[in-house]
C-alpha atoms as a PDB file:
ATOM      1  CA  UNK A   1      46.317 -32.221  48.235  1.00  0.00           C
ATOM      2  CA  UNK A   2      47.206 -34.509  51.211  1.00  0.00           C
ATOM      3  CA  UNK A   3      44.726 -34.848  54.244  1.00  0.00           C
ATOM      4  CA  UNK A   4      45.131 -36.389  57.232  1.00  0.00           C
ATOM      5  CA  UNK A   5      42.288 -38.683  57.544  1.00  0.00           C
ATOM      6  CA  UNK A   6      41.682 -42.073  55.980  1.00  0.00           C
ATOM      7  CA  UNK A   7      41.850 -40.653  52.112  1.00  0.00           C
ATOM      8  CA  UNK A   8      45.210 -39.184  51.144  1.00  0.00           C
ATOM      9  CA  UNK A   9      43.376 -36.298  48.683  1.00  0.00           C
ATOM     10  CA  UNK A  10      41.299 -33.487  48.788  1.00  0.00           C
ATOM     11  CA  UNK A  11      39.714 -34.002  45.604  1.00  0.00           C
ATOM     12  CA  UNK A  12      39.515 -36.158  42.558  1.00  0.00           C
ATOM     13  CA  UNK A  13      40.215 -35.376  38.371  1.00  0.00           C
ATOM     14  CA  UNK A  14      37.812 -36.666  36.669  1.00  0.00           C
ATOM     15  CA  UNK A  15      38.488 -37.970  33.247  1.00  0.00           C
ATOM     16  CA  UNK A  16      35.641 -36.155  31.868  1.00  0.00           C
ATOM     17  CA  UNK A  17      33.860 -37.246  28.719  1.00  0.00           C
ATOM     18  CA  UNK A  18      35.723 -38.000  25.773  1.00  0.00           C
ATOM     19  CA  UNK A  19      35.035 -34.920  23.094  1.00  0.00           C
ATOM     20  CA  UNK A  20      37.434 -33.224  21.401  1.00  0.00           C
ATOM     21  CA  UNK A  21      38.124 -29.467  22.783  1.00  0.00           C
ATOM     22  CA  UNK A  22      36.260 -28.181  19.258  1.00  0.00           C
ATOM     23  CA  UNK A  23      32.868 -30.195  19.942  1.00  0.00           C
ATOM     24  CA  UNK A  24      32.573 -29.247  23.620  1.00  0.00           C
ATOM     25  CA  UNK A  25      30.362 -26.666  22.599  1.00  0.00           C
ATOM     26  CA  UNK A  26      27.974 -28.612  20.632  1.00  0.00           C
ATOM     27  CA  UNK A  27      27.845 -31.445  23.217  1.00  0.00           C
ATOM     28  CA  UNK A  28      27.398 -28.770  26.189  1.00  0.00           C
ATOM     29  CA  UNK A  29      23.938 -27.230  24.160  1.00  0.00           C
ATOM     30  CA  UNK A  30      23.079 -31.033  23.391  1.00  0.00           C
ATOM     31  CA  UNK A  31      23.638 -32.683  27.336  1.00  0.00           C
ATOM     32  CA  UNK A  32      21.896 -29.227  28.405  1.00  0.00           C
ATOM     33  CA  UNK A  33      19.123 -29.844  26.644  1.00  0.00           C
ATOM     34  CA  UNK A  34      18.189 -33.285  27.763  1.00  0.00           C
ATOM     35  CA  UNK A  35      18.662 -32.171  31.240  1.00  0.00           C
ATOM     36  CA  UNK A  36      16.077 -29.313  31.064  1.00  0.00           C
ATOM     37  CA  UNK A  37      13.895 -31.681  28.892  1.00  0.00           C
ATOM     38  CA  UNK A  38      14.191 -34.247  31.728  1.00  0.00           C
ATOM     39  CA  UNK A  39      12.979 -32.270  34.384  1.00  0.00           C
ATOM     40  CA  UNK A  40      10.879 -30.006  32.479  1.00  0.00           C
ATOM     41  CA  UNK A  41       9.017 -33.664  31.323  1.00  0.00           C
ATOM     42  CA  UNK A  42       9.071 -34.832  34.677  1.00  0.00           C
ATOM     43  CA  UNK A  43       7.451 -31.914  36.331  1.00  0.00           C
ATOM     44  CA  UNK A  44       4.887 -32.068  33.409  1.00  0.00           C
ATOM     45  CA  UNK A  45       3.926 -35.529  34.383  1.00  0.00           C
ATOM     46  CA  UNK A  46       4.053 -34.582  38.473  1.00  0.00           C
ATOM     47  CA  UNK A  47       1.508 -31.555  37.893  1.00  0.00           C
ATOM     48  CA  UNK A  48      -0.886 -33.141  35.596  1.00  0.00           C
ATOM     49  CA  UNK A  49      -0.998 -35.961  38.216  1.00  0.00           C
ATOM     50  CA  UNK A  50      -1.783 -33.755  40.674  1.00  0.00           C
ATOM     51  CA  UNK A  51      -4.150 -31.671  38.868  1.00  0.00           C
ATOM     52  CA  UNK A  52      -6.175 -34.082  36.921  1.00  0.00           C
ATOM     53  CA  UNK A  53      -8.507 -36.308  39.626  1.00  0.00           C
ATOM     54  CA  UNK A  54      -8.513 -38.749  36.912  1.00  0.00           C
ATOM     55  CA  UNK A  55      -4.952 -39.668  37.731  1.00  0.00           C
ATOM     56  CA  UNK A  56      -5.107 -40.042  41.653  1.00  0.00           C
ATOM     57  CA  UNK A  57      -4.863 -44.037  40.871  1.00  0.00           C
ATOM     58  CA  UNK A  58      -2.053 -46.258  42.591  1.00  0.00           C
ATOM     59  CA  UNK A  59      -0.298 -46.296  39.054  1.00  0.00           C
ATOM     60  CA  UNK A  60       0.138 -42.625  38.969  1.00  0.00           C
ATOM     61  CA  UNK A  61       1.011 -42.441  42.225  1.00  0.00           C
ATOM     62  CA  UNK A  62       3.917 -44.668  41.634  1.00  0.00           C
ATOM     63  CA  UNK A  63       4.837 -42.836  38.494  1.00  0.00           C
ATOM     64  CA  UNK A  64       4.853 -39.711  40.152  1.00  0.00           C
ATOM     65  CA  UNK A  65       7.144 -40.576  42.548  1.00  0.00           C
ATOM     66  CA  UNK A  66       9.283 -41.954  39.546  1.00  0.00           C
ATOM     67  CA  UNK A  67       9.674 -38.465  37.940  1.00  0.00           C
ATOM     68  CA  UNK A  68      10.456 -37.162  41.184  1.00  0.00           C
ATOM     69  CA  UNK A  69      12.651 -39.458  41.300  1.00  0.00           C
ATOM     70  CA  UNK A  70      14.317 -39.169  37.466  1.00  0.00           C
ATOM     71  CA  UNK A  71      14.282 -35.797  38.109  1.00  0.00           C
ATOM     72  CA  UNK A  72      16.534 -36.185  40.958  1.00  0.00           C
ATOM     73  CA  UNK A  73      18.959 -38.630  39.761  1.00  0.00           C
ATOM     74  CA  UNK A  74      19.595 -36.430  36.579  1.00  0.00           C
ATOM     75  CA  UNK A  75      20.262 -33.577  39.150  1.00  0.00           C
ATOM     76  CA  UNK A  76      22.745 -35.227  40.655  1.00  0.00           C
ATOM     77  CA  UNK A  77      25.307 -36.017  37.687  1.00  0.00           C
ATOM     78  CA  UNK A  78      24.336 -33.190  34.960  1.00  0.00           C
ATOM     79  CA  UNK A  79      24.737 -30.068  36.565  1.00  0.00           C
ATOM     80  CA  UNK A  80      28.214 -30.895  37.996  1.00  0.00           C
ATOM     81  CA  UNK A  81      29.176 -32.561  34.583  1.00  0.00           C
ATOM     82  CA  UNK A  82      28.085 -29.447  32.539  1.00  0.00           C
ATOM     83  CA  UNK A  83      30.150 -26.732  34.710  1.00  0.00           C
ATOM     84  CA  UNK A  84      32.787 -29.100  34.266  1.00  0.00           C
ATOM     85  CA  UNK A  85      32.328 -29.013  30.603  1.00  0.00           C
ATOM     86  CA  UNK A  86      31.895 -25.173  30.774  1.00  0.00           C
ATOM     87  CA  UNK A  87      34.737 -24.452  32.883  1.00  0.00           C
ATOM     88  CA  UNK A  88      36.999 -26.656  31.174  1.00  0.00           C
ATOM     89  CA  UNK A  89      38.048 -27.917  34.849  1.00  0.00           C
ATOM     90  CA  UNK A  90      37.079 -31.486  35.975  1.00  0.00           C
ATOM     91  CA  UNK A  91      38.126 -31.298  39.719  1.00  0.00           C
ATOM     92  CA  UNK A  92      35.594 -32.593  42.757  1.00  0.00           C
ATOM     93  CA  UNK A  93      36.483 -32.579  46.081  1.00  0.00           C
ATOM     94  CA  UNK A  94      36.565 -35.763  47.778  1.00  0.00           C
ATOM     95  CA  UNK A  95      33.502 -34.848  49.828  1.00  0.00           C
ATOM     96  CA  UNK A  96      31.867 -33.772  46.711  1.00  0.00           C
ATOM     97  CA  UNK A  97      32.514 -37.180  45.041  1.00  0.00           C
ATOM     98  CA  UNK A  98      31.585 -39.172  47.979  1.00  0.00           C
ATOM     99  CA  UNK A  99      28.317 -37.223  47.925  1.00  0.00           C
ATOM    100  CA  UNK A 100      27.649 -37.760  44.381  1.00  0.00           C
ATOM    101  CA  UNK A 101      28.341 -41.664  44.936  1.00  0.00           C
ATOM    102  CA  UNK A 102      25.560 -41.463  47.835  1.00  0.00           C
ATOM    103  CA  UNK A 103      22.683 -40.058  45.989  1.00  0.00           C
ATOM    104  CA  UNK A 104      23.346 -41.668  42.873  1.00  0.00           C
ATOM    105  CA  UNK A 105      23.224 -44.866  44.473  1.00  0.00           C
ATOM    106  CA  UNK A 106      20.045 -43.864  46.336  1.00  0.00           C
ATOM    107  CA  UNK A 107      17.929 -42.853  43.492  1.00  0.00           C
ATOM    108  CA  UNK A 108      19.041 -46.009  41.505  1.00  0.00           C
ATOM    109  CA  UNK A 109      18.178 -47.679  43.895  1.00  0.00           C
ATOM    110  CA  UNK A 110      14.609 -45.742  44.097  1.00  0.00           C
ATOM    111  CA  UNK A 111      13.681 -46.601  40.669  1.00  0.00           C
ATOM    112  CA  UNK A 112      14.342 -49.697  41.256  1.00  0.00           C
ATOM    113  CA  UNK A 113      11.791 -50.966  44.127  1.00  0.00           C
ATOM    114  CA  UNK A 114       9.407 -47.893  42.280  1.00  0.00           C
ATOM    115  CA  UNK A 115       9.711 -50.061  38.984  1.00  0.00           C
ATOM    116  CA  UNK A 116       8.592 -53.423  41.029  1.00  0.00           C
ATOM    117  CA  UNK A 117       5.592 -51.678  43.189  1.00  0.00           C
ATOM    118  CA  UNK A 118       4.484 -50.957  39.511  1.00  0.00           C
ATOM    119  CA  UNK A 119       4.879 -54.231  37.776  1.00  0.00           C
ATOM    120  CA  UNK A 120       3.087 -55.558  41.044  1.00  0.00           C
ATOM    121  CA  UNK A 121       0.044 -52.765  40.713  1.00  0.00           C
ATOM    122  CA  UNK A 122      -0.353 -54.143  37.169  1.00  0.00           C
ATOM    123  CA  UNK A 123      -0.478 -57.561  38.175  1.00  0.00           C
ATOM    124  CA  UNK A 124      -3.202 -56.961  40.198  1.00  0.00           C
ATOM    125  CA  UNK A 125      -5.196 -54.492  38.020  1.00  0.00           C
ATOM    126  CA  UNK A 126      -5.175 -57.660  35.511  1.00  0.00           C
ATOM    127  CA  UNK A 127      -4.630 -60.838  37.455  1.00  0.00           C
ATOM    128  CA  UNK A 128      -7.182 -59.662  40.363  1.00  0.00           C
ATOM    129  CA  UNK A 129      -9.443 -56.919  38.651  1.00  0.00           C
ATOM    130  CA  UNK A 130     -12.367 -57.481  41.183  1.00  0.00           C
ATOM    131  CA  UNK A 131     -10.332 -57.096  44.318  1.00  0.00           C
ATOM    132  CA  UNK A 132      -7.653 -54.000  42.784  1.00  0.00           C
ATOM    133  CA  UNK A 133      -9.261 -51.223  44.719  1.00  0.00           C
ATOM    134  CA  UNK A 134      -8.982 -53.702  48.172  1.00  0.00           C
ATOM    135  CA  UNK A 135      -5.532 -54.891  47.620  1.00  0.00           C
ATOM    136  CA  UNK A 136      -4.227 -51.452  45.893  1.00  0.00           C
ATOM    137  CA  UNK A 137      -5.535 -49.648  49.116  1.00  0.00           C
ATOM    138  CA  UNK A 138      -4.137 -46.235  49.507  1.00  0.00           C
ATOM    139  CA  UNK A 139      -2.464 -47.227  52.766  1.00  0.00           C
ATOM    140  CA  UNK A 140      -0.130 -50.352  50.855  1.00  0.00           C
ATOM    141  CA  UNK A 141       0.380 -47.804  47.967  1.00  0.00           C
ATOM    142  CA  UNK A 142       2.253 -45.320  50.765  1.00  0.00           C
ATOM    143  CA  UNK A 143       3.717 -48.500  52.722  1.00  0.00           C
ATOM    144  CA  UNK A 144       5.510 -49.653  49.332  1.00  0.00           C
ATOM    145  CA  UNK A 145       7.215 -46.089  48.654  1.00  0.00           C
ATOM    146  CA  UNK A 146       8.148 -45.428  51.488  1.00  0.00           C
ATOM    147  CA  UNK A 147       9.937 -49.141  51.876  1.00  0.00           C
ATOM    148  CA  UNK A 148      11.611 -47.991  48.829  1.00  0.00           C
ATOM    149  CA  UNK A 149      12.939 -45.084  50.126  1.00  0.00           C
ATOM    150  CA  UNK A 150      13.920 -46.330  53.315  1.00  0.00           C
ATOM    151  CA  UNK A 151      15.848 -49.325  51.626  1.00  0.00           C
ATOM    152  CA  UNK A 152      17.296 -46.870  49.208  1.00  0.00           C
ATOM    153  CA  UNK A 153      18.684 -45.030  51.771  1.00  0.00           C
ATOM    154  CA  UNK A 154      20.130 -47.889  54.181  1.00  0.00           C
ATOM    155  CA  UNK A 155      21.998 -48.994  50.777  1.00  0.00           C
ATOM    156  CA  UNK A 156      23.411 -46.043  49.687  1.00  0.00           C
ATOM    157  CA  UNK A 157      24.782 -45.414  53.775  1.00  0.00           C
ATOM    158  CA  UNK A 158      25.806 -48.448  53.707  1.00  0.00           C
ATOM    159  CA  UNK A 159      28.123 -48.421  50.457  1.00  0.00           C
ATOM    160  CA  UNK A 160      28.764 -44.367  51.327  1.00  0.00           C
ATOM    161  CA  UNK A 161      30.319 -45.480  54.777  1.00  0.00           C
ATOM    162  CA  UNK A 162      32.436 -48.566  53.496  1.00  0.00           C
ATOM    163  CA  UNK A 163      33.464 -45.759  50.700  1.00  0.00           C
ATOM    164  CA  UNK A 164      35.015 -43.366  53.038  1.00  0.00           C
ATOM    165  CA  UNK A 165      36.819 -45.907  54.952  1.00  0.00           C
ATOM    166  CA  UNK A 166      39.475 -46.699  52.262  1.00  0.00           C
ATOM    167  CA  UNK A 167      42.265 -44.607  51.165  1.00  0.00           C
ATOM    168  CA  UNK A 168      43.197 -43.015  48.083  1.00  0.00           C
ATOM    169  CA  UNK A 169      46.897 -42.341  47.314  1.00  0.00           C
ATOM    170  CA  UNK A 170      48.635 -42.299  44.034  1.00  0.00           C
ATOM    171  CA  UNK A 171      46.155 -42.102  41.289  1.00  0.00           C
ATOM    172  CA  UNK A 172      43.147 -39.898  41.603  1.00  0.00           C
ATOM    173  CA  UNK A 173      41.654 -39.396  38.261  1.00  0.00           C
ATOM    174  CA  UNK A 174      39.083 -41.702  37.929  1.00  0.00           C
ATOM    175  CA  UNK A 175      38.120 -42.597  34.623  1.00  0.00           C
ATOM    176  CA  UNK A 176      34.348 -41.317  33.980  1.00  0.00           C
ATOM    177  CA  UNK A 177      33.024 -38.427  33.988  1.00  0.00           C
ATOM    178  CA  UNK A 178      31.208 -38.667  37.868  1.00  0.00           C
ATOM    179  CA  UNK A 179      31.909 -40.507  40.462  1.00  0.00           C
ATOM    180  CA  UNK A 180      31.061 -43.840  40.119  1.00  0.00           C
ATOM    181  CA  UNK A 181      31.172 -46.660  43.637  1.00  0.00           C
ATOM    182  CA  UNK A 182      33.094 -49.374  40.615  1.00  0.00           C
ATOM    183  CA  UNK A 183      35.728 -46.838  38.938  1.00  0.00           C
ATOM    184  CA  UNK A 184      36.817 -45.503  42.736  1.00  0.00           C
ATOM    185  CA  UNK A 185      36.620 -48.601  43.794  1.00  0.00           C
ATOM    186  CA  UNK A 186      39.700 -49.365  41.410  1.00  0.00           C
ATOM    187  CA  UNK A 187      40.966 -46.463  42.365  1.00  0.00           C
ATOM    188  CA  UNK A 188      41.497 -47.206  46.116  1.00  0.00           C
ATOM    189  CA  UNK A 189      44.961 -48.656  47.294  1.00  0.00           C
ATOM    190  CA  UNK A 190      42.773 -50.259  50.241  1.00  0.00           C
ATOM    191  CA  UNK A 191      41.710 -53.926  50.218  1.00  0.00           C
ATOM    192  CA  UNK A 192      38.504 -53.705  48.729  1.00  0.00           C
ATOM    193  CA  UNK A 193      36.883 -57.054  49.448  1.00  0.00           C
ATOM    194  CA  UNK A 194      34.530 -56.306  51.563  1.00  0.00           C
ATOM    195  CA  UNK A 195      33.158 -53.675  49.509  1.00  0.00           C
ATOM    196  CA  UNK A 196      33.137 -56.149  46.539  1.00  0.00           C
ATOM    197  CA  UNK A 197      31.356 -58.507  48.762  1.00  0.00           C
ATOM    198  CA  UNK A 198      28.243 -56.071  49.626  1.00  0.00           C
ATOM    199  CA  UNK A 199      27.913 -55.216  45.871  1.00  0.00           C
ATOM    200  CA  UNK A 200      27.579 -59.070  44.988  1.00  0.00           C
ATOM    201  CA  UNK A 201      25.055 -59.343  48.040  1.00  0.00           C
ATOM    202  CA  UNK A 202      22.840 -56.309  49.139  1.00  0.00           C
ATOM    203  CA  UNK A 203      22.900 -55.466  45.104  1.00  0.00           C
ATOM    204  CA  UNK A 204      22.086 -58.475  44.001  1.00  0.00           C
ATOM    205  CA  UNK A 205      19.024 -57.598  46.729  1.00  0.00           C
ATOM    206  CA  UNK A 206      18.725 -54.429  45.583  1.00  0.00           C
ATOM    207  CA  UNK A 207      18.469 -54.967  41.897  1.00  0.00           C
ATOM    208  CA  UNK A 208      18.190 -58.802  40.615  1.00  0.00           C
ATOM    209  CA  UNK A 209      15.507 -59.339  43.473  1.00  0.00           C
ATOM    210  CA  UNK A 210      13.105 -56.532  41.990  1.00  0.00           C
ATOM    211  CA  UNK A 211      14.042 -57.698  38.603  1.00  0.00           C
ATOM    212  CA  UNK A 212      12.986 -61.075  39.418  1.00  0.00           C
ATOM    213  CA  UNK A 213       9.537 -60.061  40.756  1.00  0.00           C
ATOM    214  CA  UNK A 214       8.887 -57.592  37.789  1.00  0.00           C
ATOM    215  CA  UNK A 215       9.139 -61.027  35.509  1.00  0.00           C
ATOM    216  CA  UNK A 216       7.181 -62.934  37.407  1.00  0.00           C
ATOM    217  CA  UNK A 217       4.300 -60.130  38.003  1.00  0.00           C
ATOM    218  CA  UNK A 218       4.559 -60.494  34.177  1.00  0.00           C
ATOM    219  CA  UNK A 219       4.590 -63.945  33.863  1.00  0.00           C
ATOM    220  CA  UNK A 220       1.126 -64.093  35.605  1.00  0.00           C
ATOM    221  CA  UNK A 221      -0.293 -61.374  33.186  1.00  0.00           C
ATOM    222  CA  UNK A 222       0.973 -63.160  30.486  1.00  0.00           C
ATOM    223  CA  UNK A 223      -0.282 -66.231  31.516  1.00  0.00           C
ATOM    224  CA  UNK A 224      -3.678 -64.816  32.662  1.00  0.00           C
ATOM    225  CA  UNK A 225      -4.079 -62.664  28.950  1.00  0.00           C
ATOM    226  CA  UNK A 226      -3.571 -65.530  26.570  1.00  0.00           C
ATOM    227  CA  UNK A 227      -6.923 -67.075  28.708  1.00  0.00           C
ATOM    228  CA  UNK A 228      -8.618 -63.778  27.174  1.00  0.00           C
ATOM    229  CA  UNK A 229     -10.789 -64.793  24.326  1.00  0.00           C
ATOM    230  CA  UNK A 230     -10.991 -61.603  22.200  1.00  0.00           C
ATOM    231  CA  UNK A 231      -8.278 -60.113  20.589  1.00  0.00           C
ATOM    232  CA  UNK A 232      -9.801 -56.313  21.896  1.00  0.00           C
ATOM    233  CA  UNK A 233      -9.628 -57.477  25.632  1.00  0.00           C
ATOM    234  CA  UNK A 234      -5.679 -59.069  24.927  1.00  0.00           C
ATOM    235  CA  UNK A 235      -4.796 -55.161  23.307  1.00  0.00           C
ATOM    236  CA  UNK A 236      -6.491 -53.374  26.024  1.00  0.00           C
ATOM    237  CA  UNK A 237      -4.840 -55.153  28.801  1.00  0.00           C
ATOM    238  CA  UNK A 238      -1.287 -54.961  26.589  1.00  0.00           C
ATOM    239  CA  UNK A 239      -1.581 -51.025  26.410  1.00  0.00           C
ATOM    240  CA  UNK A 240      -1.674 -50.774  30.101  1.00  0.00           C
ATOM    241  CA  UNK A 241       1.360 -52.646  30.771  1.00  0.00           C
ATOM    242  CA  UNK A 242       2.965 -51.066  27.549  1.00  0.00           C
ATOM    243  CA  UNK A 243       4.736 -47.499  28.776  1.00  0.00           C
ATOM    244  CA  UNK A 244       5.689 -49.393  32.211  1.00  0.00           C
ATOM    245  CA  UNK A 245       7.894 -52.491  30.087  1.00  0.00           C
ATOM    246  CA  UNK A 246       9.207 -49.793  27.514  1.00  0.00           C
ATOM    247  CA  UNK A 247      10.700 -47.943  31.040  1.00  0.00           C
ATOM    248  CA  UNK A 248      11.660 -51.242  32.336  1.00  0.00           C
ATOM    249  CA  UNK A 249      13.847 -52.283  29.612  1.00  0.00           C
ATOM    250  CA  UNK A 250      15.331 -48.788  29.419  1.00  0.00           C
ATOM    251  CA  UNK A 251      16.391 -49.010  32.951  1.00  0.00           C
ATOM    252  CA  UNK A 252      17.382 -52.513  32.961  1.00  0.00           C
ATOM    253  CA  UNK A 253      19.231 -52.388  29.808  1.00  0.00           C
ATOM    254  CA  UNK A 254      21.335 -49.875  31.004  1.00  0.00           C
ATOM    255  CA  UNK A 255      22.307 -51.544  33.748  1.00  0.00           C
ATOM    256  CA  UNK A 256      23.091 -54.883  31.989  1.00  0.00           C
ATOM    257  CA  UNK A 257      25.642 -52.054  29.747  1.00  0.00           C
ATOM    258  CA  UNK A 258      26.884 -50.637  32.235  1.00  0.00           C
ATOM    259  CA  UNK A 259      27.728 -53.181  34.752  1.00  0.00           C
ATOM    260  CA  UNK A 260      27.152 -56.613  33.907  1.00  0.00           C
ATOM    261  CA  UNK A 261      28.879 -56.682  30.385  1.00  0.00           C
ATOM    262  CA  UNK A 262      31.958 -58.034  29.903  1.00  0.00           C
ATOM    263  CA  UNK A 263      34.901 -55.545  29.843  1.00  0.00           C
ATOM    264  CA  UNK A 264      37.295 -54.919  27.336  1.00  0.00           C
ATOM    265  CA  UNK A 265      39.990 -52.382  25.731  1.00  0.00           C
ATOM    266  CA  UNK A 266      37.462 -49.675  24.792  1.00  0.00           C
ATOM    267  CA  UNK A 267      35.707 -50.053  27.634  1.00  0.00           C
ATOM    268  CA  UNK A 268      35.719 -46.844  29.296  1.00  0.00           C
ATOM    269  CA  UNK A 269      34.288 -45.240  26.037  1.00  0.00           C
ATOM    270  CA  UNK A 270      31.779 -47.274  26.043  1.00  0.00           C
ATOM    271  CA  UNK A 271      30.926 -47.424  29.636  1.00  0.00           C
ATOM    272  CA  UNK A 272      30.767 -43.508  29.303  1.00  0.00           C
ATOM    273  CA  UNK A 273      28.072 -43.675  26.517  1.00  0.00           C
ATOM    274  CA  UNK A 274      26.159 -46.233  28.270  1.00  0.00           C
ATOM    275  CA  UNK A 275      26.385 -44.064  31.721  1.00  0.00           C
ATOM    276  CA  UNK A 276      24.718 -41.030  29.911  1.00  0.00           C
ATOM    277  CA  UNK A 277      21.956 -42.908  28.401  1.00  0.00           C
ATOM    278  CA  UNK A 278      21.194 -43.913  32.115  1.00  0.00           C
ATOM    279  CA  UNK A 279      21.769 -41.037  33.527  1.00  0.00           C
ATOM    280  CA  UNK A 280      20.287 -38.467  31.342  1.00  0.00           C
ATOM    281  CA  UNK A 281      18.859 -40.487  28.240  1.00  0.00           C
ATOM    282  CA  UNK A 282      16.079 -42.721  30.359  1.00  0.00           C
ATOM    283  CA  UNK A 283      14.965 -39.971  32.387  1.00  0.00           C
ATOM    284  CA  UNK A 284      14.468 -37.857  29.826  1.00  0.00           C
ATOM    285  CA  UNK A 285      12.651 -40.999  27.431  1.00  0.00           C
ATOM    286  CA  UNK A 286      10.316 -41.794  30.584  1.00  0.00           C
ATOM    287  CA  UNK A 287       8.052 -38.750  30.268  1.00  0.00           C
ATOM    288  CA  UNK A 288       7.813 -39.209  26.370  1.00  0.00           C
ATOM    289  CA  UNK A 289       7.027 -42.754  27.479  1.00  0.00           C
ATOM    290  CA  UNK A 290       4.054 -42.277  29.017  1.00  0.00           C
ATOM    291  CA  UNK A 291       2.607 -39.430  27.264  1.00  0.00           C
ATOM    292  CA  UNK A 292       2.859 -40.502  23.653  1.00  0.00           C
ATOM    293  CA  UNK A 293       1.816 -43.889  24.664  1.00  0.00           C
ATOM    294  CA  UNK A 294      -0.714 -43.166  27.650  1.00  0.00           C
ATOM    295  CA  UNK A 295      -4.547 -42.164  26.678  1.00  0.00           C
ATOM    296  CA  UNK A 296      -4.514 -41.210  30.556  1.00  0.00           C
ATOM    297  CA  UNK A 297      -1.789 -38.806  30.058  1.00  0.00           C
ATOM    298  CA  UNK A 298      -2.810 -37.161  27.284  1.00  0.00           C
ATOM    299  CA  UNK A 299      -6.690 -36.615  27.841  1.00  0.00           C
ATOM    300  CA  UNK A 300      -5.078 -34.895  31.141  1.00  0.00           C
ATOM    301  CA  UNK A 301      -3.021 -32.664  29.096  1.00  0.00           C
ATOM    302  CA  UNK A 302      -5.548 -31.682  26.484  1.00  0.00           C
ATOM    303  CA  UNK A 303      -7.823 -30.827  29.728  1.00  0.00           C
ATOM    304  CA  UNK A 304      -5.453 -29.058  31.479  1.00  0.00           C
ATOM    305  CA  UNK A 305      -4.326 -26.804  27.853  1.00  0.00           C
ATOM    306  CA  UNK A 306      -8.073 -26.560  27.273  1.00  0.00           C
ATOM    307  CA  UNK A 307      -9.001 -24.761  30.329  1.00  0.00           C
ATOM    308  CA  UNK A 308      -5.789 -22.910  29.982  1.00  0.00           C
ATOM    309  CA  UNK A 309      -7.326 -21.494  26.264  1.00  0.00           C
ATOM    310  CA  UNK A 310     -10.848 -20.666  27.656  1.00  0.00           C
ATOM    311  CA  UNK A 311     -10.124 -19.699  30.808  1.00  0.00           C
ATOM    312  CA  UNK A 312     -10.801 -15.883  30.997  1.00  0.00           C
END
């Protein structure tokens, strides 16, 4: 298991999640399932975006790219975690697990700066309703995803690169059930300061800066709906906002369990519940979301099943 670079091992043990050997079974059929809801629901929501001309708005372009991008971050934990539980082995190489750190990172990230190019579309659909289709411009709408995906990716190299740099001797069975930048992190018998320091930082960039402007874009529809005199026009402005803060608070919420709580002596168990809400729980949620509560969505769906029915 030794290598001769800056890492001492070829691979990592992970913990795995903590079921008893008689209800892997039942857990393998239930974690399954969410992961072929997720991206069965999120491919739903891509093609009926594409397909319906209805939808070809800035806030469906955004979504779409969000169920691309829930699709994606699911991929990158469930698979791995459900051979695991299939095989009964919990072994990744270390270039496996510094992979898995990279692109889970980078699609965090993702939904992240997608979340706040949303918040900010609604702002202006109800803050600045005569000038939406000016500001909202098709060109902006491509400039703000693919800032998010550039950013996404210059964070993810950047805490992927610092990863590789430390070495691992001793211990290496982190406790989780993928590989997680914190739990190697504690892992490492490197001085890991630096890396500590560019969590603090470009994170606190990365994810309390687009948290910030998603309450404020709020704030200012708030603020701009309680000038609406009728009770209709305060609804009808609520229900577009609606599916986008239920997503929101999934997203953030997780995050607030998973990393900003304070820890304690069954914290790994619950850290491990937490991290498969986020990782397959939200994703999965989002496209129920936004089709249960989305007229949008659903008129496109009865359309599309219509012509399906009558179409010779």
């Amino acid at each position: 298991m030794r290598r001769d670079n800056q890492s001492s091992l070829s691979e990592f043990l992970l913990l795995g999640l903590p079921i008893r050997p008689e209800q892997q079974e039942m857990f393998f059929a239930v974690f399954l399932g969410m992961y072929l809801t997720t991206v069965l629901g999120n491919l739903l929501i891509i093609l009926l975006i594409r397909l319906d001309s209805r939808l070809h708005t800035p806030m469906y372009f955004f979504l779409s790219h969000l169920a691309l991008t829930d699709i994606s971050s699911s991929s990158v934990i469930a698979p791995k975690m459900l051979m695991n539980m299939k095989t009964q082995s919990q072994s990744m190489s270390y270039t496996g697990c510094i992979s898995q750190v990279y692109f889970y990172i980078f699609f965090f990230d993702i939904d992240s700066f997608l979340l706040t190019s949303m918040a900010y579309d609604r702002y202006v659909a109800i803050c600045h309703p005569l000038h939406y289709t000016t500001i909202m411009s098709q060109s902006l709408c491509f400039l703000l995803v693919i800032v998010s995906w550039v950013l996404s990716f210059a964070n993810a190299l950047l805490h992927t690169l610092l990863l590789a740099h430390l070495s691992f001797g001793g211990d290496n069975t982190p406790p989780h059930f993928f590989c997680d930048l914190p739990t190697l992190l504690n892992l490492s018998s490197s001085d890991t300061s630096t890396n500590e320091l560019v969590i603090l930082t470009v994170g606190g960039v990365v994810i309390i800066l687009p948290f910030v402007c998603i309450l404020v874009s709020y704030g200012h529809i708030g603020a701009t709906i309680l000038k609406v005199p009728s009770t209709k026009g305060i609804c009808k402005a609520l229900s577009t906002c609606g599916s986008h803060l239920s997503v929101v608070s999934l997203y953030y919420g997780a995050i607030i369990g998973l990393y900003a709580s304070p820890s304690s002596s069954d914290s790994n168990s619950k850290d491990v519940i937490v991290a498969i809400f986020y990782t397959l729980g939200t994703p999965m949620l989002n496209p129920f979301i936004y089709s249960l509560r989305n007229r949008d969505m659903k008129g496109a769906l009865g359309n599309i099943l219509s012509k399906g029915k009558f179409s010779p």
